[in-house]
Protein backbone atom coordinates (compact mmCIF):
# COMPACT_ATOMS: atom_id res chain seq x y z
CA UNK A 1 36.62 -102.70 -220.02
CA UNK A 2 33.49 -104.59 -219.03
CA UNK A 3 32.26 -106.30 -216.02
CA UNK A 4 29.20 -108.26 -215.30
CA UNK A 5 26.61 -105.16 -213.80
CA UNK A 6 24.40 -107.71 -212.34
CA UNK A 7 27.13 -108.45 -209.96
CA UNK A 8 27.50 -104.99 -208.85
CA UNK A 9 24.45 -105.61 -206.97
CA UNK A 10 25.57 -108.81 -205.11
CA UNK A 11 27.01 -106.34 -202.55
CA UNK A 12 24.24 -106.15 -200.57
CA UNK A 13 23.64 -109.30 -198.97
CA UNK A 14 19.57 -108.81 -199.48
CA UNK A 15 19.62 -108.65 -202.82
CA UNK A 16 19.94 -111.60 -205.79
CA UNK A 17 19.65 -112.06 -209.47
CA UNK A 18 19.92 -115.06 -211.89
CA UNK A 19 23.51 -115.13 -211.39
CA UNK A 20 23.60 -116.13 -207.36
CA UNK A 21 19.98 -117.54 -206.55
CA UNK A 22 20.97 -120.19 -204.90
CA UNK A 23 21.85 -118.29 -202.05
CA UNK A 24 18.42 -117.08 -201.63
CA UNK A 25 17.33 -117.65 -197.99
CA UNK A 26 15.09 -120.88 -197.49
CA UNK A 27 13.83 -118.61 -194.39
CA UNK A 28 10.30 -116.97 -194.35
CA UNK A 29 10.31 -113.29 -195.53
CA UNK A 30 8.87 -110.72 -197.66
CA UNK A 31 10.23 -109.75 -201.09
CA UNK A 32 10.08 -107.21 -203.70
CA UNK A 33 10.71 -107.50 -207.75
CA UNK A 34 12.68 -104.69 -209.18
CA UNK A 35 13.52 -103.41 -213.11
CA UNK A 36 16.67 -103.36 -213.72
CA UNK A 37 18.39 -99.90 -214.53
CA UNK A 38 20.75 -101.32 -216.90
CA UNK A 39 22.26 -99.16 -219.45
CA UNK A 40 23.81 -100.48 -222.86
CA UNK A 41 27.45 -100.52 -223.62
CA UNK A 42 28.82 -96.91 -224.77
CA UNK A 43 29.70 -98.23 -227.82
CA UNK A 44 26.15 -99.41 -228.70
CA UNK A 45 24.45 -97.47 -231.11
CA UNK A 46 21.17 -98.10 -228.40
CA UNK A 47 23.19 -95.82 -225.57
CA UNK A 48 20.63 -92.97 -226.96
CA UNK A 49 19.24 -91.84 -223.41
CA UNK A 50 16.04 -91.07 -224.52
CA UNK A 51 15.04 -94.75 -225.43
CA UNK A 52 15.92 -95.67 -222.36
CA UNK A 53 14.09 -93.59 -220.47
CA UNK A 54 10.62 -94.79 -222.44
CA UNK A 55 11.62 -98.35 -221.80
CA UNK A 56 11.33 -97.47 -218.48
CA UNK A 57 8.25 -95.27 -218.41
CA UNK A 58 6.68 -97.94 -220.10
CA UNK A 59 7.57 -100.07 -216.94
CA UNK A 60 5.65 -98.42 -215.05
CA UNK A 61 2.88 -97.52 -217.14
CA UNK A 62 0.94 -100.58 -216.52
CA UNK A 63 -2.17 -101.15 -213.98
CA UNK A 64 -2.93 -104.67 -212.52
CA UNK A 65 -6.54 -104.05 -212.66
CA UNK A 66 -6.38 -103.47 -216.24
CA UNK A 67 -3.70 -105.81 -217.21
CA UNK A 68 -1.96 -103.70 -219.24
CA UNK A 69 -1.87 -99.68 -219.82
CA UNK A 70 -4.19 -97.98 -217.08
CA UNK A 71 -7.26 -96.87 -219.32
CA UNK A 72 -10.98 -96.14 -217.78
CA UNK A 73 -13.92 -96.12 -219.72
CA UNK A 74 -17.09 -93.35 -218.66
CA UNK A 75 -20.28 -93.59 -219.89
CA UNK A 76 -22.80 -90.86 -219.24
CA UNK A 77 -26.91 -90.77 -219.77
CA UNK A 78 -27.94 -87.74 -221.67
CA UNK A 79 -31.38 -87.08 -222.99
CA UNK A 80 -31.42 -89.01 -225.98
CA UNK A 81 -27.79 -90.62 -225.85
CA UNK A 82 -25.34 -92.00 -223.94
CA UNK A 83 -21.53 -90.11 -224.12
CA UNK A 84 -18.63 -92.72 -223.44
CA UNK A 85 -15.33 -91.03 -222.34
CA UNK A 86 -12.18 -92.80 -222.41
CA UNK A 87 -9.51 -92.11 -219.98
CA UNK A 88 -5.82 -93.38 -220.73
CA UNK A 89 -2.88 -92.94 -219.04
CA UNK A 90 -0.09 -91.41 -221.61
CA UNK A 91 3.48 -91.35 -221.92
CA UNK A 92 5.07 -88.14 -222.05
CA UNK A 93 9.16 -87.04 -221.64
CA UNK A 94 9.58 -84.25 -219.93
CA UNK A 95 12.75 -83.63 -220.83
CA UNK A 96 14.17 -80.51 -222.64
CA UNK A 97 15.84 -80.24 -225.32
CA UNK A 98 19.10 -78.88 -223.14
CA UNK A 99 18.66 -81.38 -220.89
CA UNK A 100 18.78 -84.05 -223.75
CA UNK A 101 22.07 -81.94 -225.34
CA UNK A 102 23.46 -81.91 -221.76
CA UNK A 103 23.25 -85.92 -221.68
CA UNK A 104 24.44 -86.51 -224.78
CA UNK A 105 27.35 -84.87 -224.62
CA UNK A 106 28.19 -85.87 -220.76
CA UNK A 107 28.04 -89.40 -222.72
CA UNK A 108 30.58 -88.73 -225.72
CA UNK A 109 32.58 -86.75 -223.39
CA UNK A 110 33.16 -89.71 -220.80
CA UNK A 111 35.96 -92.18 -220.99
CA UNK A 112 34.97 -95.85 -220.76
CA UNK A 113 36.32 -95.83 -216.93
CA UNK A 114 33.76 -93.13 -216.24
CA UNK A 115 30.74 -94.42 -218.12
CA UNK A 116 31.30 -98.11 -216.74
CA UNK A 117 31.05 -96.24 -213.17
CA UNK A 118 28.07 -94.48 -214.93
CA UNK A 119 26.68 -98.43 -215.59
CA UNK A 120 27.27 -99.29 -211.64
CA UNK A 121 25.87 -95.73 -210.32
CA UNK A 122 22.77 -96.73 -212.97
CA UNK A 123 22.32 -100.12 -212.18
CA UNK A 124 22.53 -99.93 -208.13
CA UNK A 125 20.02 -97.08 -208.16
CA UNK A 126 17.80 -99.77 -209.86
CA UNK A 127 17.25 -100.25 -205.91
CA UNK A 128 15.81 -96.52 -205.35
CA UNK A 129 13.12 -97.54 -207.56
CA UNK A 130 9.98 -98.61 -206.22
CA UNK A 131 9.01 -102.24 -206.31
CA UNK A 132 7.00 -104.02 -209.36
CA UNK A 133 5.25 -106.40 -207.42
CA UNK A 134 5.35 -106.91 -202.75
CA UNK A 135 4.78 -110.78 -201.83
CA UNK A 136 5.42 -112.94 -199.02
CA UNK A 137 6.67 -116.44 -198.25
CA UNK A 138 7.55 -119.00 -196.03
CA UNK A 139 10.15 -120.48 -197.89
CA UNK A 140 12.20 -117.04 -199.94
CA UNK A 141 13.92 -119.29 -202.58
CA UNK A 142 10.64 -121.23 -203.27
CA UNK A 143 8.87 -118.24 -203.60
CA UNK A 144 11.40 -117.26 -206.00
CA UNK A 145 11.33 -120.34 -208.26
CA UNK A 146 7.70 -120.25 -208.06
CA UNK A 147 7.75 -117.00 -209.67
CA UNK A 148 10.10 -117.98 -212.64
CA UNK A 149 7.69 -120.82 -213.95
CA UNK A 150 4.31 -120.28 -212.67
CA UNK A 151 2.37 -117.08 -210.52
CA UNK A 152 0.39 -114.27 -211.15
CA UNK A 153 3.26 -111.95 -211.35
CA UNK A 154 4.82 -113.97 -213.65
CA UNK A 155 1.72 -113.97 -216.17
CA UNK A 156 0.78 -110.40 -215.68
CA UNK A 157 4.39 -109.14 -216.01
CA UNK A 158 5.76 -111.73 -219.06
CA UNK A 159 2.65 -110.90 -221.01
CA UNK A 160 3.11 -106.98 -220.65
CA UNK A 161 6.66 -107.67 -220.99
CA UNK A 162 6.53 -109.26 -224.38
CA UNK A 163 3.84 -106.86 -226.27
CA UNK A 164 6.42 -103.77 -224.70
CA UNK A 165 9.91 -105.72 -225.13
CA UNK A 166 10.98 -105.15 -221.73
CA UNK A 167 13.52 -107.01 -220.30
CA UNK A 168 12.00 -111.33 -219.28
CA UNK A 169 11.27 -111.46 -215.91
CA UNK A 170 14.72 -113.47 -215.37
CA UNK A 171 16.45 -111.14 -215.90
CA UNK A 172 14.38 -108.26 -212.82
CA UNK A 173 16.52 -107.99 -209.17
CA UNK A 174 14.99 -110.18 -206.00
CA UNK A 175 15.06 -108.17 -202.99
CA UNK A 176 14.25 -110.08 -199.88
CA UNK A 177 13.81 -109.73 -195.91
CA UNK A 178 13.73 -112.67 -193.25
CA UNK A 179 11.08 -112.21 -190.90
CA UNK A 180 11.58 -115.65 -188.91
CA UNK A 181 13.49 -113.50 -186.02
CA UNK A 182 10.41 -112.09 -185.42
CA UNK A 183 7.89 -114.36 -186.31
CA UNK A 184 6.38 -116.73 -183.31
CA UNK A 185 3.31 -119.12 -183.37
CA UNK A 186 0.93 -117.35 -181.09
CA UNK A 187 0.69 -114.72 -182.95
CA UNK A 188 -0.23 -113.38 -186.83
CA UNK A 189 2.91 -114.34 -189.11
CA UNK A 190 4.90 -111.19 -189.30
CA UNK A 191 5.44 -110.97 -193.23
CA UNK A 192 1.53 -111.09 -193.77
CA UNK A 193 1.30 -108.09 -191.66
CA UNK A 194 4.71 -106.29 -193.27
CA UNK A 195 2.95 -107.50 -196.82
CA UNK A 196 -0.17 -105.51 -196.30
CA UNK A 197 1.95 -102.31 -195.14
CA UNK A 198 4.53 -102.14 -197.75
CA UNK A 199 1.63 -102.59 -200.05
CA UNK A 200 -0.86 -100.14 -199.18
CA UNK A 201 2.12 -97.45 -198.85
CA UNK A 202 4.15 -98.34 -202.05
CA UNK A 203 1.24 -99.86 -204.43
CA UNK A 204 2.85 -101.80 -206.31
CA UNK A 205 2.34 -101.63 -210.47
CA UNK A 206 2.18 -105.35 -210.79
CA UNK A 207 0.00 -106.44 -207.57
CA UNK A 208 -3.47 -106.32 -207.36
CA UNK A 209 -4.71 -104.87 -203.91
């Protein structure tokens, strides 16, 4: 048995993919993108644990600044030369090897009832994750749209995407907020000010502060 995983996540009323958009609020708000924590059939010869796990370090492992993998170059004046040290950010799985046995066999062990409720468990803790990328708007399914064909997000994230083989930005969860309840004209627009806060507590992989 199969169902579609994306809709799994239509439960909560904040939260939209490519399959119900259009009932993305035309309200002002603040929004986050997420990764998807979607794992491959059990009968795929991809199910291997390990590969997903490095898709989704890799995810991560991106700076804004640097467009790409976080790497900082050093230089320091010596006497006669100068000494350039290169710092990179690496990928490394922690994992043991029992813990890797332990998987694999929870996996070959499980019926396909148990590992599609694995697949749901998997894909609504793509939630629990933090955020790619924080933004605003005054219009929430505007914004979204926006981001599909042209924004910064879009270009930063579909580049890094494509060189990686990460999942098109289509296919990453919309979470969104209103703020109009508590948004009034003589004062600053709420979502700026809930913007800045989420940012500078989550820092976001894919903004740029």
């Amino acid at each position: 048995m199969s169902i579609d995983l994306y809709a799994v996540l239509h439960e909560n009323n904040n939260c939209f993919t490519k399959k119900n958009k259009d009932n993305i609020p035309t309200t002002s708000g603040v929004y986050g993108w997420f990764y998807p924590l979607k794992l491959p059939p059990k009968n795929s010869i991809q199910h291997d644990l390990k590969k997903f796990i490095k898709e989704m370090q890799l995810v991560y492992n991106y700076d804004a600044m640097c467009e790409g993998v976080p790497v900082k170059e050093l230089t320091s004046k010596l006497n006669w030369e100068n000494v350039k040290i290169k710092i990179e950010l690496e990928l490394t799985d922690k994992s043991s090897e029992d813990e890797e046995n332990k998987r694999r066999e929870f996996i070959e062990n499980c019926t396909d009832d148990e590992y599609l409720q694995f697949q749901i468990i998997m894909m609504k803790s793509s939630l629990l994750l933090p955020p790619l990328y924080i933004g605003k708007a005054k219009n929430l399914y505007e914004r979204y749209k926006e981001h599909l064909s042209n924004s910064q997000f879009k270009t930063r994230y579909s580049k890094y995407a494509d060189i990686n083989k990460l999942k098109p930005i289509n296919d990453l969860i919309f979470m969104c907020y209103k703020t109009n309840s508590i948004s009034r004209e003589d004062k600053p627009e709420s979502e700026i000010i809930i913007e800045n806060l989420l940012m500078q507590i989550i820092r976001p992989r894919y903004s740029k502060k």
